[in-house]
Protein backbone atom coordinates (compact mmCIF):
# COMPACT_ATOMS: atom_id res chain seq x y z
CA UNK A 1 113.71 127.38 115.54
CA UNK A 2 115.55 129.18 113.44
CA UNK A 3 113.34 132.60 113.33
CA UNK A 4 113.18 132.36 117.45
CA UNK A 5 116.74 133.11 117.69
CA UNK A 6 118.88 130.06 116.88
CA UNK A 7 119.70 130.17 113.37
CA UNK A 8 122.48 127.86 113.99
CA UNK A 9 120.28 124.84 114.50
CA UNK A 10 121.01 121.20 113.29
CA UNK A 11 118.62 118.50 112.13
CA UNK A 12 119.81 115.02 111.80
CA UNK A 13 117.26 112.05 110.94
CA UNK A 14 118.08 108.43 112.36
CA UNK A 15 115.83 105.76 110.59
CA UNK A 16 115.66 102.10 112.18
CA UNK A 17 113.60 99.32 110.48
CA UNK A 18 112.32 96.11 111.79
CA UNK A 19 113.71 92.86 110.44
CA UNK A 20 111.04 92.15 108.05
CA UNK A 21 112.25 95.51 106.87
CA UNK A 22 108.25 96.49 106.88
CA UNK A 23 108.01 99.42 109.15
CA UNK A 24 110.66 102.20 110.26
CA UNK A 25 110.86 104.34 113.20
CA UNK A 26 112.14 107.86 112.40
CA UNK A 27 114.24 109.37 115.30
CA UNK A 28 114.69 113.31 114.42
CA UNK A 29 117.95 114.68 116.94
CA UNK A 30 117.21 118.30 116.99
CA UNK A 31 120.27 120.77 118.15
CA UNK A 32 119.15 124.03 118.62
CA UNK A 33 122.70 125.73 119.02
CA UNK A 34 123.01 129.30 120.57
CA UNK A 35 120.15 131.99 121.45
CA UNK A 36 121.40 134.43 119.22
CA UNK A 37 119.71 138.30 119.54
CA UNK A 38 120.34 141.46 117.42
CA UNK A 39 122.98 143.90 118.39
CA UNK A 40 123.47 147.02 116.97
CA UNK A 41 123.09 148.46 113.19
CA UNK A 42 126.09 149.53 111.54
CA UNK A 43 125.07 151.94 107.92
CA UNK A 44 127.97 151.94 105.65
CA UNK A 45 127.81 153.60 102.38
CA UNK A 46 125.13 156.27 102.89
CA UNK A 47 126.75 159.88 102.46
CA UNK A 48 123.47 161.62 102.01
CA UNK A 49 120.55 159.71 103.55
CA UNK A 50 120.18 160.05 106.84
CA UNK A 51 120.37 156.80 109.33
CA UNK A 52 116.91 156.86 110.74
CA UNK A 53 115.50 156.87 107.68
CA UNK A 54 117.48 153.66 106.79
CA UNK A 55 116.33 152.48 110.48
CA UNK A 56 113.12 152.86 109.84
CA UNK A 57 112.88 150.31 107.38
CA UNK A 58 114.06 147.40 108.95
CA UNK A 59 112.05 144.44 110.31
CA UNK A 60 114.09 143.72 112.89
CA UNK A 61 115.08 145.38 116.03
CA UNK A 62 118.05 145.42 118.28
CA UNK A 63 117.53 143.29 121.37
CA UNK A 64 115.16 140.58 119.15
CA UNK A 65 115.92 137.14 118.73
CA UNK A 66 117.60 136.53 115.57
CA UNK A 67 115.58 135.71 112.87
CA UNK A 68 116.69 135.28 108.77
CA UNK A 69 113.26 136.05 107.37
CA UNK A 70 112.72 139.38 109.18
CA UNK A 71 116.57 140.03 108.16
CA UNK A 72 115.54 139.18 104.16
CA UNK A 73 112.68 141.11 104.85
CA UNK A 74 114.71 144.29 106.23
CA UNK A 75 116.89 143.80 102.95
CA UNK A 76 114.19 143.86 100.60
CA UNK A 77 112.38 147.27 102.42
CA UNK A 78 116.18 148.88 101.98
CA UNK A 79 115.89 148.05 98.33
CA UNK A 80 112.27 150.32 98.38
CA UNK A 81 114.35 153.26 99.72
CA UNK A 82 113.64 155.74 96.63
CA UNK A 83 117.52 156.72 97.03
CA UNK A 84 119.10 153.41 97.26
CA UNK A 85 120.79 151.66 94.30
CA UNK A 86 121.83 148.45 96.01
CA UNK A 87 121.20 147.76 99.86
CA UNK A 88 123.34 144.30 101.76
CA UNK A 89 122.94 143.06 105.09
CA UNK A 90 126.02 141.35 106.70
CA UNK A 91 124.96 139.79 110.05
CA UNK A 92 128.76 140.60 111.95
CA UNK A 93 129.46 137.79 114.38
CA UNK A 94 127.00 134.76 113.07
CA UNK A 95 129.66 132.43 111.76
CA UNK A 96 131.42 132.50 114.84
CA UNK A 97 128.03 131.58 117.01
CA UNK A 98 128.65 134.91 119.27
CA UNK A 99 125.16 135.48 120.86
CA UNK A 100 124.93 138.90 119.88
CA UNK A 101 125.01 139.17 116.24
CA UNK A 102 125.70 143.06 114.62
CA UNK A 103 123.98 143.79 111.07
CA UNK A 104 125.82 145.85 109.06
CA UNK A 105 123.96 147.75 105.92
CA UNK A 106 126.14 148.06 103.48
CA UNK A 107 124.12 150.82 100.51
CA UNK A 108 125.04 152.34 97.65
CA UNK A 109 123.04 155.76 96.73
CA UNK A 110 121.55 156.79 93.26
CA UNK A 111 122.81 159.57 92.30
CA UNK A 112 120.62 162.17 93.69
CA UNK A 113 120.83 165.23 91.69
CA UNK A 114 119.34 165.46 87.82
CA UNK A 115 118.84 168.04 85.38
CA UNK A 116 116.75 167.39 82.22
CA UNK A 117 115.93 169.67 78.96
CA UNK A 118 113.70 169.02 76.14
CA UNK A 119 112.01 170.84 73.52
CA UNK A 120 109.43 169.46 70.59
CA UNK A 121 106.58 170.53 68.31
CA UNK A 122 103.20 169.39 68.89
CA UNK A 123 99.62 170.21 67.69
CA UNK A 124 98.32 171.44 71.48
CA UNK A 125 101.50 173.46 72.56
CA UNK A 126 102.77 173.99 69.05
CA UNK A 127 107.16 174.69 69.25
CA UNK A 128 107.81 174.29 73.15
CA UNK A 129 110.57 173.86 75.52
CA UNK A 130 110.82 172.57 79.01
CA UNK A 131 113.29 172.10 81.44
CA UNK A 132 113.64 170.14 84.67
CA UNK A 133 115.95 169.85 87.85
CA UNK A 134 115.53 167.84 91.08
CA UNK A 135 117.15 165.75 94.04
CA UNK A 136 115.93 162.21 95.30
CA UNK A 137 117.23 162.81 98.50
CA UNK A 138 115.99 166.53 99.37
CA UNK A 139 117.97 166.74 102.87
CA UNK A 140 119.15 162.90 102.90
CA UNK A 141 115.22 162.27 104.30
CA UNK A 142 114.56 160.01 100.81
CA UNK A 143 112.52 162.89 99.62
CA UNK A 144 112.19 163.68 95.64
CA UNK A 145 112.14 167.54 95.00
CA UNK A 146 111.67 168.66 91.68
CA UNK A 147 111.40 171.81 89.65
CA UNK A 148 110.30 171.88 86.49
CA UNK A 149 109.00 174.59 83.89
CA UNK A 150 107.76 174.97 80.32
CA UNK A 151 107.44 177.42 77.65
CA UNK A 152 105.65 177.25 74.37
CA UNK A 153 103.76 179.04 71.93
CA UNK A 154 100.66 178.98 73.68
CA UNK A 155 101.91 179.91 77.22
CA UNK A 156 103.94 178.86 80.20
CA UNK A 157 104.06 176.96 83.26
CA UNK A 158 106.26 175.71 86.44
CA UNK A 159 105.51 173.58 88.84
CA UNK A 160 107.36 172.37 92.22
CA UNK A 161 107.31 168.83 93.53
CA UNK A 162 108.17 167.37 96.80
CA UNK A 163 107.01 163.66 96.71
CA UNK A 164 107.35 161.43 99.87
CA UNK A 165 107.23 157.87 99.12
CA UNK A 166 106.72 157.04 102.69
CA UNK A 167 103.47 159.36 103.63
CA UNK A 168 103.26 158.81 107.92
CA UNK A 169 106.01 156.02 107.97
CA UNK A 170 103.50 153.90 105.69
CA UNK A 171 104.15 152.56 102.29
CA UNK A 172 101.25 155.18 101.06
CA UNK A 173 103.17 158.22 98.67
CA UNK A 174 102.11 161.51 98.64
CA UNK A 175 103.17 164.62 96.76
CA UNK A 176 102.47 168.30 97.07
């Protein structure tokens, strides 16, 4: 099966008919290949975010039976990571059938840092200004920390964010 641990398994179907060519028997010969497991995680690419939080978003442990949907899975949870561009999986080891099979993450950061200015006229504020800076990786944790502040003809305002789009290792956001 190939999500019990043997992705390297071979189907072949052998048909056989009778002589009035009326009825077939199908013979499936099933090779299951090597138990494969997980091995270790390998993070290449991440300067800023930290490992665990990258290791908390895969599907698959180390020590598990190999399995290609829990590995797509894993790829497409990287992907979520707030401070991810791109996110690949290489599974080190599977072509050449070892039983132990090494997944290395191969990411590629957004760039975390931003700083934004605008200014406008509108009927509520009247002539205003505003100005913003922030980090999508506060501390490499995958945390978005902003500051931002306005000033118009009517008053002013600033307000700090900290949004965590993983609230309690869920997929629930919060912000403060």
């Amino acid at each position: 099966d190939l999500e019990a641990g043997y992705p390297h398994v071979q189907v072949a179907a052998q048909v056989t008919f009778n002589p009035e060519k009326t009825l077939a028997d199908l013979i499936f010969n099933i090779e299951q290949g090597p138990y494969v497991t997980v091995g270790q995680f390998l993070f290449a690419g991440n300067f800023r975010t930290d490992p665990m939080v990258l290791q908390a978003e895969m599907e698959i442990e180390p020590d598990e039976p190999f399995s290609l949907a829990k590995l797509l899975k894993s790829r497409q949870s990287l992907m979520n990571v707030n401070a991810l561009d791109s996110a690949r999986i290489q599974p080190l080891g599977l072509k050449q059938k070892l039983p132990e099979v090494d997944l290395l993450m191969e990411v590629e950061e957004k760039k975390p840092y931003f700083v934004e200015i605008g200014a406008g006229y509108d009927t509520g504020r009247h002539a205003y200004g505003s100005a913003a800076i922030g980090d999508h990786n506060f501390l490499g944790k995958n945390l978005d920390l902003e500051a931002h502040t306005e000033i118009s003809q009517i008053g002013y305002k600033t307000a700090f964010t900290l949004l965590n789009p993983r609230f309690l290792s869920t997929r629930l956001s919060a912000s403060t």
